[in-house]
PDB file of N, CA and C in Angstrom:
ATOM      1  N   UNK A   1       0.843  -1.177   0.000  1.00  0.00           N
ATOM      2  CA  UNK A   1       0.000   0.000   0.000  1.00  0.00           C
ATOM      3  C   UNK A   1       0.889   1.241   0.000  1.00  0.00           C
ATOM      4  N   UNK A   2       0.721   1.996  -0.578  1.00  0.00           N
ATOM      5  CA  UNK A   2       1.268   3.336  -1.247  1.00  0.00           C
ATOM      6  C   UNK A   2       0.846   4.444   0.246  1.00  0.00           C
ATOM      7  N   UNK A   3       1.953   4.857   0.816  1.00  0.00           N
ATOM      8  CA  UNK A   3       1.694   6.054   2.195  1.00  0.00           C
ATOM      9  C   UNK A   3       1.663   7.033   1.325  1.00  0.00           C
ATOM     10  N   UNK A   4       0.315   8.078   1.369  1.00  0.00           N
ATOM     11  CA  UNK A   4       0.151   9.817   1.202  1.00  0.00           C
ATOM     12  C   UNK A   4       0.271  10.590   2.108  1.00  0.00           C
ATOM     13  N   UNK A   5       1.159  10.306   2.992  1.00  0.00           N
ATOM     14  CA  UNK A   5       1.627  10.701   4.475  1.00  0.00           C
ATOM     15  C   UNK A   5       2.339  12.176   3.547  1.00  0.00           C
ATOM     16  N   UNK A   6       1.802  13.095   3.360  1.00  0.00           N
ATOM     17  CA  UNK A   6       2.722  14.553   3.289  1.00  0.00           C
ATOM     18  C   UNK A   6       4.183  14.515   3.591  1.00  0.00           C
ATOM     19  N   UNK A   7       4.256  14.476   4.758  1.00  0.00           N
ATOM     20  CA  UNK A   7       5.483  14.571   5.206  1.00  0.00           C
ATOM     21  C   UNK A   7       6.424  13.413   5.285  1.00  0.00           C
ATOM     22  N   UNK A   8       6.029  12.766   4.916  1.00  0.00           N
ATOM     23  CA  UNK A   8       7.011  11.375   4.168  1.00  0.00           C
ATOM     24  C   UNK A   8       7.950  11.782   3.562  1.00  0.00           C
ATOM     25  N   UNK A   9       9.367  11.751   3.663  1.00  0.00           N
ATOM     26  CA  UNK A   9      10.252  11.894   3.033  1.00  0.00           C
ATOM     27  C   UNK A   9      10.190  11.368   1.202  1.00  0.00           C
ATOM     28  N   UNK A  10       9.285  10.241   1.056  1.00  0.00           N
ATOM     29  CA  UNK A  10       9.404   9.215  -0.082  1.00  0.00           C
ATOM     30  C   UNK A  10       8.729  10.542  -0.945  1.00  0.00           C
ATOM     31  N   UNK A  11       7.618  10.762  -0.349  1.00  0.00           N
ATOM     32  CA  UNK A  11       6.650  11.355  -1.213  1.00  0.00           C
ATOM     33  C   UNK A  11       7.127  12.899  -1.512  1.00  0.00           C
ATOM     34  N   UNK A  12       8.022  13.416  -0.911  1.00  0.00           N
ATOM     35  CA  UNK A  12       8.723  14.729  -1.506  1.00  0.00           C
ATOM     36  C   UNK A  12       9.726  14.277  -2.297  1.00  0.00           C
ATOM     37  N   UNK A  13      10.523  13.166  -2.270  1.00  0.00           N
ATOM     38  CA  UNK A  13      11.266  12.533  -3.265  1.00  0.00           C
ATOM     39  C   UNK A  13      10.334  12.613  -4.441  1.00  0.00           C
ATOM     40  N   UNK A  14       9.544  11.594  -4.536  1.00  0.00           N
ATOM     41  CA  UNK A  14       8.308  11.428  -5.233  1.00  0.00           C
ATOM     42  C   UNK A  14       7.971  12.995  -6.330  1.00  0.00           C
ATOM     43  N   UNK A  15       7.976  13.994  -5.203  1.00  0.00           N
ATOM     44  CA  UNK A  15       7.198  14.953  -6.479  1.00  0.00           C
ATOM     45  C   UNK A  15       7.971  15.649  -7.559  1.00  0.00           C
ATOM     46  N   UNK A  16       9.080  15.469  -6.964  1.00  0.00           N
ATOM     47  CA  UNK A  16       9.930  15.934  -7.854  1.00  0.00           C
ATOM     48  C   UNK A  16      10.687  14.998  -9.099  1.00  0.00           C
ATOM     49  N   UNK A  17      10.577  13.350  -8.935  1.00  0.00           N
ATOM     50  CA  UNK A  17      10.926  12.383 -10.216  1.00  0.00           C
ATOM     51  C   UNK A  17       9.275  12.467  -9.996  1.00  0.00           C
ATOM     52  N   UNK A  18       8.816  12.060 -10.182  1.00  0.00           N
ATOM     53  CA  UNK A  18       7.038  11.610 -10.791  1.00  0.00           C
ATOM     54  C   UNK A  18       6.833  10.638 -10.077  1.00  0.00           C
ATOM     55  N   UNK A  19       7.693   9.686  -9.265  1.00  0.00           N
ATOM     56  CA  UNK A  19       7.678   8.432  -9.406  1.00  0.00           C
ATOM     57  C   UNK A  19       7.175   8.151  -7.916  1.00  0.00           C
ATOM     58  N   UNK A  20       6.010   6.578  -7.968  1.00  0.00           N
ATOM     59  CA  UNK A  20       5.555   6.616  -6.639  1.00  0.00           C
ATOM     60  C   UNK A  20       6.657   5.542  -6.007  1.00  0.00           C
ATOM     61  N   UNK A  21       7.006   5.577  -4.530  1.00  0.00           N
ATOM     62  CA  UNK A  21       7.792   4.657  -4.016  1.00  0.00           C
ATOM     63  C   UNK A  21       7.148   4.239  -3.085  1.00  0.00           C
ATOM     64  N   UNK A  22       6.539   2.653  -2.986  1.00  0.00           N
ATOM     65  CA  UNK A  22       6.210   1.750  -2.329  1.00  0.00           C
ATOM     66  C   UNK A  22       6.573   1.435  -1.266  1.00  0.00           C
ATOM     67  N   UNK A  23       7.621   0.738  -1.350  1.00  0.00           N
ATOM     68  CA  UNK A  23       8.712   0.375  -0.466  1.00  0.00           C
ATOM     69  C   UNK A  23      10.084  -0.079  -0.958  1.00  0.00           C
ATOM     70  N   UNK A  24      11.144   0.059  -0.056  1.00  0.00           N
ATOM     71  CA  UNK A  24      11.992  -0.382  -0.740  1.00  0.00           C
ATOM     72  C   UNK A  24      12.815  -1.435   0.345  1.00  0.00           C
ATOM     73  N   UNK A  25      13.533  -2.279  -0.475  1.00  0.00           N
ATOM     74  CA  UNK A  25      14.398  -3.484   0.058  1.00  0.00           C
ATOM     75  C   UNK A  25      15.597  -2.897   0.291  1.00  0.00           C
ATOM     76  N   UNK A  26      16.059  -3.351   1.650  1.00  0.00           N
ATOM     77  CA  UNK A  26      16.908  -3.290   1.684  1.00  0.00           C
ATOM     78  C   UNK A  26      18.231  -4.789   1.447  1.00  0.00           C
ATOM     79  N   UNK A  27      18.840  -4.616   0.757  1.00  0.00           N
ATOM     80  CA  UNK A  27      19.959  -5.457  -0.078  1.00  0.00           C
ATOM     81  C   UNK A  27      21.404  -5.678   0.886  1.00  0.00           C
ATOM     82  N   UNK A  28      22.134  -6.586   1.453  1.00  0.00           N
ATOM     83  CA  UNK A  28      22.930  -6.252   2.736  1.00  0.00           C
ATOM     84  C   UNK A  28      23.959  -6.966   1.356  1.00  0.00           C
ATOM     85  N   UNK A  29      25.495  -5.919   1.669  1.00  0.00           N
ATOM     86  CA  UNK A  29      26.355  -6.260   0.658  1.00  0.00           C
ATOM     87  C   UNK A  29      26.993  -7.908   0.886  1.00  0.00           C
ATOM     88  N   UNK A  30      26.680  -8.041  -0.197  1.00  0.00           N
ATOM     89  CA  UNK A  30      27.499  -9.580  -0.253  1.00  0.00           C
ATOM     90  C   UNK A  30      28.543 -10.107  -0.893  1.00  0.00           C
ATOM     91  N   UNK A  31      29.663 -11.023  -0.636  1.00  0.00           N
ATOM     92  CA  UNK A  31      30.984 -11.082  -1.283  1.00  0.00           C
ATOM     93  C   UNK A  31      30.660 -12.950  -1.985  1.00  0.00           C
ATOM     94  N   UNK A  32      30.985 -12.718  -3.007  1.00  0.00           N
ATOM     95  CA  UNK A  32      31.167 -13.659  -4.488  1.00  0.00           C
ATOM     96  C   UNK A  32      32.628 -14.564  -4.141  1.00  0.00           C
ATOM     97  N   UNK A  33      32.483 -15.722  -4.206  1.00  0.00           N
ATOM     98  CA  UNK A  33      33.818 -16.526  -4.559  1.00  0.00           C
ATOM     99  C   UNK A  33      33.223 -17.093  -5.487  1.00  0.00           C
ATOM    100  N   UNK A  34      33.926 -16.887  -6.899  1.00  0.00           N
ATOM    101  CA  UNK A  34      33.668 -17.733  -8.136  1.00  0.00           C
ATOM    102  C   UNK A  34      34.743 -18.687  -8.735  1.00  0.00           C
ATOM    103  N   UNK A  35      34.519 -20.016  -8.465  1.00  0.00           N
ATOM    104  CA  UNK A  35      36.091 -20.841  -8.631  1.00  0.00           C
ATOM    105  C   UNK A  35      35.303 -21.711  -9.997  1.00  0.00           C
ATOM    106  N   UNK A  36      36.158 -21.998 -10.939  1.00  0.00           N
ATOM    107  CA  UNK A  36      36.103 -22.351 -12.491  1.00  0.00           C
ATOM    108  C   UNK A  36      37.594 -22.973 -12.352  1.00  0.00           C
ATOM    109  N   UNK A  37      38.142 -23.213 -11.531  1.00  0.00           N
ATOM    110  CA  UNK A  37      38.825 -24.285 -11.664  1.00  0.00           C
ATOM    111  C   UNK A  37      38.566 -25.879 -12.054  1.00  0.00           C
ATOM    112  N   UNK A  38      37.372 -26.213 -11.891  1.00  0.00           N
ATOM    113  CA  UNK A  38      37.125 -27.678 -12.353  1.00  0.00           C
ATOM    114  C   UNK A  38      36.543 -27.529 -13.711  1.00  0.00           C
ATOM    115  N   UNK A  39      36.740 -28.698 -14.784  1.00  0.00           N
ATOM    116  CA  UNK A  39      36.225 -27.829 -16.300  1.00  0.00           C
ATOM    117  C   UNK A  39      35.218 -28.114 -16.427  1.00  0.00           C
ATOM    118  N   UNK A  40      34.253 -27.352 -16.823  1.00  0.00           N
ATOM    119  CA  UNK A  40      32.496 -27.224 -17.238  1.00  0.00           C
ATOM    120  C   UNK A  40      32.043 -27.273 -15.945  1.00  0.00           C
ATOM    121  N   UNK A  41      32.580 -26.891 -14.481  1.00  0.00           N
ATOM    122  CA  UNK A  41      31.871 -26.248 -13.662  1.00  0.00           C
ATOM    123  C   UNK A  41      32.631 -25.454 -13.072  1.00  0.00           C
ATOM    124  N   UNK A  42      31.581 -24.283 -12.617  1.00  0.00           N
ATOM    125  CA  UNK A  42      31.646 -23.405 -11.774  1.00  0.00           C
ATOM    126  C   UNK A  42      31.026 -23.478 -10.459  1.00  0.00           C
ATOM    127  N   UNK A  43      31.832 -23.402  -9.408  1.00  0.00           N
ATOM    128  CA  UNK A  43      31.071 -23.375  -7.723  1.00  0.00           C
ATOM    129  C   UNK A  43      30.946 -21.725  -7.629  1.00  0.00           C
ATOM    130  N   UNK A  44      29.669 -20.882  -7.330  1.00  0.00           N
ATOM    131  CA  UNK A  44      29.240 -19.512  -6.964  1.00  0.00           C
ATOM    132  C   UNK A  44      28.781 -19.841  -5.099  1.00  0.00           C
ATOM    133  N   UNK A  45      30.066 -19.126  -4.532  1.00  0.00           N
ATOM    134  CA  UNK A  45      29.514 -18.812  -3.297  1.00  0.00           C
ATOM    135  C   UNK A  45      29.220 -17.421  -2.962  1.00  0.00           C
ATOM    136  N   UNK A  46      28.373 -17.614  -2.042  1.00  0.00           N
ATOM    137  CA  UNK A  46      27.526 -16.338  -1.867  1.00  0.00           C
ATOM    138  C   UNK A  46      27.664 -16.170  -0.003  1.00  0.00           C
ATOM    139  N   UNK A  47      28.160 -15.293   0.453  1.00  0.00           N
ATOM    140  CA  UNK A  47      28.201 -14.841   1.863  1.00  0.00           C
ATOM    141  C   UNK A  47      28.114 -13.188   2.154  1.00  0.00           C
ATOM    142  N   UNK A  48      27.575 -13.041   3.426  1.00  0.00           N
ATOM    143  CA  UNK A  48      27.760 -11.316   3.530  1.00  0.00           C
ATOM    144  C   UNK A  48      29.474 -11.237   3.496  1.00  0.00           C
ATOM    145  N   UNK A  49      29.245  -9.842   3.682  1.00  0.00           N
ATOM    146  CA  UNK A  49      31.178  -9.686   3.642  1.00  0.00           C
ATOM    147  C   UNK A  49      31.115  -9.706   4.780  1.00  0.00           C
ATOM    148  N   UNK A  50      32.663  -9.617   5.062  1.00  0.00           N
ATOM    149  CA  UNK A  50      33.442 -10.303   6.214  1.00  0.00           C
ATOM    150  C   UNK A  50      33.273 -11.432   6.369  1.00  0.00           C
ATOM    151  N   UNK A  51      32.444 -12.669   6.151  1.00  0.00           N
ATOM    152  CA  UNK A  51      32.308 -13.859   5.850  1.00  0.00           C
ATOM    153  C   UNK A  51      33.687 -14.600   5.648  1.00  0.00           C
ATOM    154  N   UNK A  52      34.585 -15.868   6.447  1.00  0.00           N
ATOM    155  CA  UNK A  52      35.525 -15.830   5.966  1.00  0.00           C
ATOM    156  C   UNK A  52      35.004 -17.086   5.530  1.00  0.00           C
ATOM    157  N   UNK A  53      35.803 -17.874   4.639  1.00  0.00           N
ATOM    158  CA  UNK A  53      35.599 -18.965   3.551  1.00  0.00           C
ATOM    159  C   UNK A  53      35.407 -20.482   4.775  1.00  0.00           C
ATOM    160  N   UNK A  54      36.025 -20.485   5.688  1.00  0.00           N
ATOM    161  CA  UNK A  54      35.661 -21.476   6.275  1.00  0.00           C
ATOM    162  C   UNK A  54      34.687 -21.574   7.175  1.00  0.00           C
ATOM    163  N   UNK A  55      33.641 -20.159   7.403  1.00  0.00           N
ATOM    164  CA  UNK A  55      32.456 -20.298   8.170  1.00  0.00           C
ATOM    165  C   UNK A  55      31.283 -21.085   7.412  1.00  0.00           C
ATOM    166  N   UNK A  56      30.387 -21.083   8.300  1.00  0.00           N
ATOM    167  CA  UNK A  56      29.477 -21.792   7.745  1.00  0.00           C
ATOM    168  C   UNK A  56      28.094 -21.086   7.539  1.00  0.00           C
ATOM    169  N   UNK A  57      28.062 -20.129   6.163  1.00  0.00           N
ATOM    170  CA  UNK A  57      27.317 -19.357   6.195  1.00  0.00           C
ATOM    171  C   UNK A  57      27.086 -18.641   4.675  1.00  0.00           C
ATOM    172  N   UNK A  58      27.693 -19.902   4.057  1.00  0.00           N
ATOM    173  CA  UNK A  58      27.999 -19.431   2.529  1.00  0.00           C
ATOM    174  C   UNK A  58      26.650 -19.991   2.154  1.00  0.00           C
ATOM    175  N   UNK A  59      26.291 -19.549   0.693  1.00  0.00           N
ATOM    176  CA  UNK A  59      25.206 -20.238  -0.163  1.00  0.00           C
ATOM    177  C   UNK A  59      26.089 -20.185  -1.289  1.00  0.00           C
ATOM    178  N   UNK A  60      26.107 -21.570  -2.131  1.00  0.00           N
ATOM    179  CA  UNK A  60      26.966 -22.288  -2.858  1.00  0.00           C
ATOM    180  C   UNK A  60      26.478 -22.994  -3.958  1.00  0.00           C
ATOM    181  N   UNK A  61      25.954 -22.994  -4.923  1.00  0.00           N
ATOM    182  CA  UNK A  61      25.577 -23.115  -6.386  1.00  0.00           C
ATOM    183  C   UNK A  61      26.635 -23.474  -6.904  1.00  0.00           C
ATOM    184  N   UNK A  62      26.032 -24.803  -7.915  1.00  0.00           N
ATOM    185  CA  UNK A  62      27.187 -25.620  -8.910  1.00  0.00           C
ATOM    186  C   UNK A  62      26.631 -25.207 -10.210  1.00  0.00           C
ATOM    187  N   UNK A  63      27.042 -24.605 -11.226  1.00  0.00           N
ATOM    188  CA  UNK A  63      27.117 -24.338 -12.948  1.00  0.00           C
ATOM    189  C   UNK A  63      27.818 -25.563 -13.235  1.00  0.00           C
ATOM    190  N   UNK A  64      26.962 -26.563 -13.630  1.00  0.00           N
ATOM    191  CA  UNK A  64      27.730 -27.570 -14.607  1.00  0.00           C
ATOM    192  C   UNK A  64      27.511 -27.534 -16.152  1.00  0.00           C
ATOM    193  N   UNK A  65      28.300 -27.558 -16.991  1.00  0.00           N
ATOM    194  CA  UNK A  65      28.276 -27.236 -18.554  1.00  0.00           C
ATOM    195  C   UNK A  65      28.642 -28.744 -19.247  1.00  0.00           C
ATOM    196  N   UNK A  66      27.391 -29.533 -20.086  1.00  0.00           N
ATOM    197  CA  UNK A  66      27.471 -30.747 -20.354  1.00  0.00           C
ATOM    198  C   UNK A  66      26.992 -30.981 -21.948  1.00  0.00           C
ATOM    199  N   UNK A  67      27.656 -30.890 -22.721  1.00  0.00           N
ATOM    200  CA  UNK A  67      26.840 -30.976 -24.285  1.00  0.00           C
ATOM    201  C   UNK A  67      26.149 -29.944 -24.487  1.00  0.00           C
ATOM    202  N   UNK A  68      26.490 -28.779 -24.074  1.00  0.00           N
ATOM    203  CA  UNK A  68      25.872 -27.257 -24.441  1.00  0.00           C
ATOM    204  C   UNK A  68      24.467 -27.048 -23.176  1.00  0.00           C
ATOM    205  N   UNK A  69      24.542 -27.772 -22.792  1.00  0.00           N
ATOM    206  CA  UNK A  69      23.135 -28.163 -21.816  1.00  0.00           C
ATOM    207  C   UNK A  69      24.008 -27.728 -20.856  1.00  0.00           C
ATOM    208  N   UNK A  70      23.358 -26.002 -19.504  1.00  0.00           N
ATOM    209  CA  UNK A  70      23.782 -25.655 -18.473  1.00  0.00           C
ATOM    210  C   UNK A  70      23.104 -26.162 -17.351  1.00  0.00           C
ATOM    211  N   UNK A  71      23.459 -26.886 -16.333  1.00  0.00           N
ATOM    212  CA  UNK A  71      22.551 -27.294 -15.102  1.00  0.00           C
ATOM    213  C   UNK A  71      22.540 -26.497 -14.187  1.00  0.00           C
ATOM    214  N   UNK A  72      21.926 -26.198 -13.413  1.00  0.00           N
ATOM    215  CA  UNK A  72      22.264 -25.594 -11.958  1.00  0.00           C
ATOM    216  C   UNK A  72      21.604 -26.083 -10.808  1.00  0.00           C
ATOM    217  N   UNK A  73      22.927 -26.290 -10.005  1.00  0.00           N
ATOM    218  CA  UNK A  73      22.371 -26.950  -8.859  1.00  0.00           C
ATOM    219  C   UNK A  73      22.689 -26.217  -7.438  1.00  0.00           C
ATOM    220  N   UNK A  74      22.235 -26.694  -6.301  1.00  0.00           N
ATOM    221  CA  UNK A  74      22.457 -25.995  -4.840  1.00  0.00           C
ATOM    222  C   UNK A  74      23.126 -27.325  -3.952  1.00  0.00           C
ATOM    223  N   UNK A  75      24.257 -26.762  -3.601  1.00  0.00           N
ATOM    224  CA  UNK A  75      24.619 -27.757  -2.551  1.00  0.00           C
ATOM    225  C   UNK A  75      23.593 -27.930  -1.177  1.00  0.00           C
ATOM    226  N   UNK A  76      23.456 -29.100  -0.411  1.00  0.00           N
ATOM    227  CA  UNK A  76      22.037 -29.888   0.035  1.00  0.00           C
ATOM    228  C   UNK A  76      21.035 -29.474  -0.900  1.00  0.00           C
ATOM    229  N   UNK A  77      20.694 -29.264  -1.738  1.00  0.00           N
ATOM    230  CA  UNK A  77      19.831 -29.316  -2.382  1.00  0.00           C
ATOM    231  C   UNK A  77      19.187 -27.787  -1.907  1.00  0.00           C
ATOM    232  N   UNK A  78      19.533 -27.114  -1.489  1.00  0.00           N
ATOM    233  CA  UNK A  78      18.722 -26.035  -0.838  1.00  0.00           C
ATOM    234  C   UNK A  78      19.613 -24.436  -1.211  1.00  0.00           C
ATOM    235  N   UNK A  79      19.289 -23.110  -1.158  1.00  0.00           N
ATOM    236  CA  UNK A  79      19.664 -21.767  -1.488  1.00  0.00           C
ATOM    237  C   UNK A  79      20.376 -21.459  -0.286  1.00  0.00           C
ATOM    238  N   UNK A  80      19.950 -22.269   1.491  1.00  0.00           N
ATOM    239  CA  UNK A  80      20.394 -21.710   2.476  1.00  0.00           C
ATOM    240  C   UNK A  80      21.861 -21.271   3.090  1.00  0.00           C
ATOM    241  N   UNK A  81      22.032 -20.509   3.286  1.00  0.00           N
ATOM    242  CA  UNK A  81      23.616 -19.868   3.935  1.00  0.00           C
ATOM    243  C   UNK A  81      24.056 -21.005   5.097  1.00  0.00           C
ATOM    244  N   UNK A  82      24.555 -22.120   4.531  1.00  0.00           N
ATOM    245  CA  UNK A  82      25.178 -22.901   5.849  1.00  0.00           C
ATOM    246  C   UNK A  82      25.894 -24.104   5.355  1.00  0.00           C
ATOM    247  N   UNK A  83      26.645 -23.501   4.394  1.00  0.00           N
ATOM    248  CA  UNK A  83      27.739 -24.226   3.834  1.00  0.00           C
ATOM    249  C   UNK A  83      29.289 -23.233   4.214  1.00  0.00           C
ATOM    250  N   UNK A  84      30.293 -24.385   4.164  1.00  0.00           N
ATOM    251  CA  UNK A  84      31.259 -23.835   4.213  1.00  0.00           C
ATOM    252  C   UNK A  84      32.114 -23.366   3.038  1.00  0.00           C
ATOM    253  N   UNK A  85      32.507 -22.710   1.833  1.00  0.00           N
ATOM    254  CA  UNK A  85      32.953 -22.358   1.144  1.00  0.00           C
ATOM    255  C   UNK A  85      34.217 -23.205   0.640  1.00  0.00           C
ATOM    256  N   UNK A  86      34.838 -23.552   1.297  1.00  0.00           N
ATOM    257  CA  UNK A  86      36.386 -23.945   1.133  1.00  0.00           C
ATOM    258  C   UNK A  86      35.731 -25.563   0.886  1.00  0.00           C
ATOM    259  N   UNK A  87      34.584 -26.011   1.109  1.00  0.00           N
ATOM    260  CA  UNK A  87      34.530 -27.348   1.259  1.00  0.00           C
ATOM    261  C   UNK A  87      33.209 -27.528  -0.287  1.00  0.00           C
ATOM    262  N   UNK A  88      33.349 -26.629  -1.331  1.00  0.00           N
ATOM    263  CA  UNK A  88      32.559 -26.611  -2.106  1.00  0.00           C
ATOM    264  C   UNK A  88      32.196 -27.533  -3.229  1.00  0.00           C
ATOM    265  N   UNK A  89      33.930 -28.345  -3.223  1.00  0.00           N
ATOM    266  CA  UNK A  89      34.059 -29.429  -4.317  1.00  0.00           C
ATOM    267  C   UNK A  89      33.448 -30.381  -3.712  1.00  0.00           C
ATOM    268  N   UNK A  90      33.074 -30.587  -2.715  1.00  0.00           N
ATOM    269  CA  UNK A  90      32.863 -31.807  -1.816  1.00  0.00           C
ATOM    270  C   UNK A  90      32.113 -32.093  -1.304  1.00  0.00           C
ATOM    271  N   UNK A  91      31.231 -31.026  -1.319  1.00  0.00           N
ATOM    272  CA  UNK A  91      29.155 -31.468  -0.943  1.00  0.00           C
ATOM    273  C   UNK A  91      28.811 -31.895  -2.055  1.00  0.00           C
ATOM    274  N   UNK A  92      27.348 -32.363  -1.068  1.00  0.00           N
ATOM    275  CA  UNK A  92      26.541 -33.135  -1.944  1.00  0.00           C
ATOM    276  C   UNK A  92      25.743 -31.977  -2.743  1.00  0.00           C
ATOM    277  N   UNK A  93      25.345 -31.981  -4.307  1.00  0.00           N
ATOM    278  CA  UNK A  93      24.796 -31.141  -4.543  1.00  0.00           C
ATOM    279  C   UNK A  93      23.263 -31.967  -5.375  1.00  0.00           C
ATOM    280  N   UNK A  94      22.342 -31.144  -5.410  1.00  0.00           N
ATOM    281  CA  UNK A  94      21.088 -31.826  -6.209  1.00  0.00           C
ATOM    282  C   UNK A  94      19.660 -30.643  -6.630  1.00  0.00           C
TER     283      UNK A  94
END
């Protein structure tokens, strides 16, 4: 639902681009390890920063490249932050 609260900061933003603002997300910065060391896959880990590679708090995606056919998979089978990074060749992925 759209606030016509006057004094809303959004909505004096607002009058001056045209544009209505809803809400917005906030996005918490996150740090990338992309290893392409194994051939026709890529492991994408995903952690906030400061995250160091051996916590357990990464989210870890396999790019496998097979006869032009790209797969993608999640280590446990799941998107969740509770993998360890350094141990990426070596889960189970599905």
């Amino acid at each position: 639902m759209i606030n016509d609260n006057k004094d809303n900061a959004f909505n004096e933003f607002n009058k001056y681009t045209k544009h209505r603002v809803e809400s917005i997300d906030v996005v918490p910065a996150l740090k990338k390890v992309i290893d392409e060391s194994v051939t026709n896959t890529t492991y994408i880990c995903t952690a906030p920063c400061g995250t160091s590679l051996d916590s357990p708090y990464w989210q870890i995606m396999k790019v496998v490249v097979n006869s032009g056919i790209t797969t993608i998979i999640w280590a446990d089978g799941n998107s969740n932050y509770d993998n360890i990074a350094t141990n990426r060749t070596s889960l189970t992925y599905r």
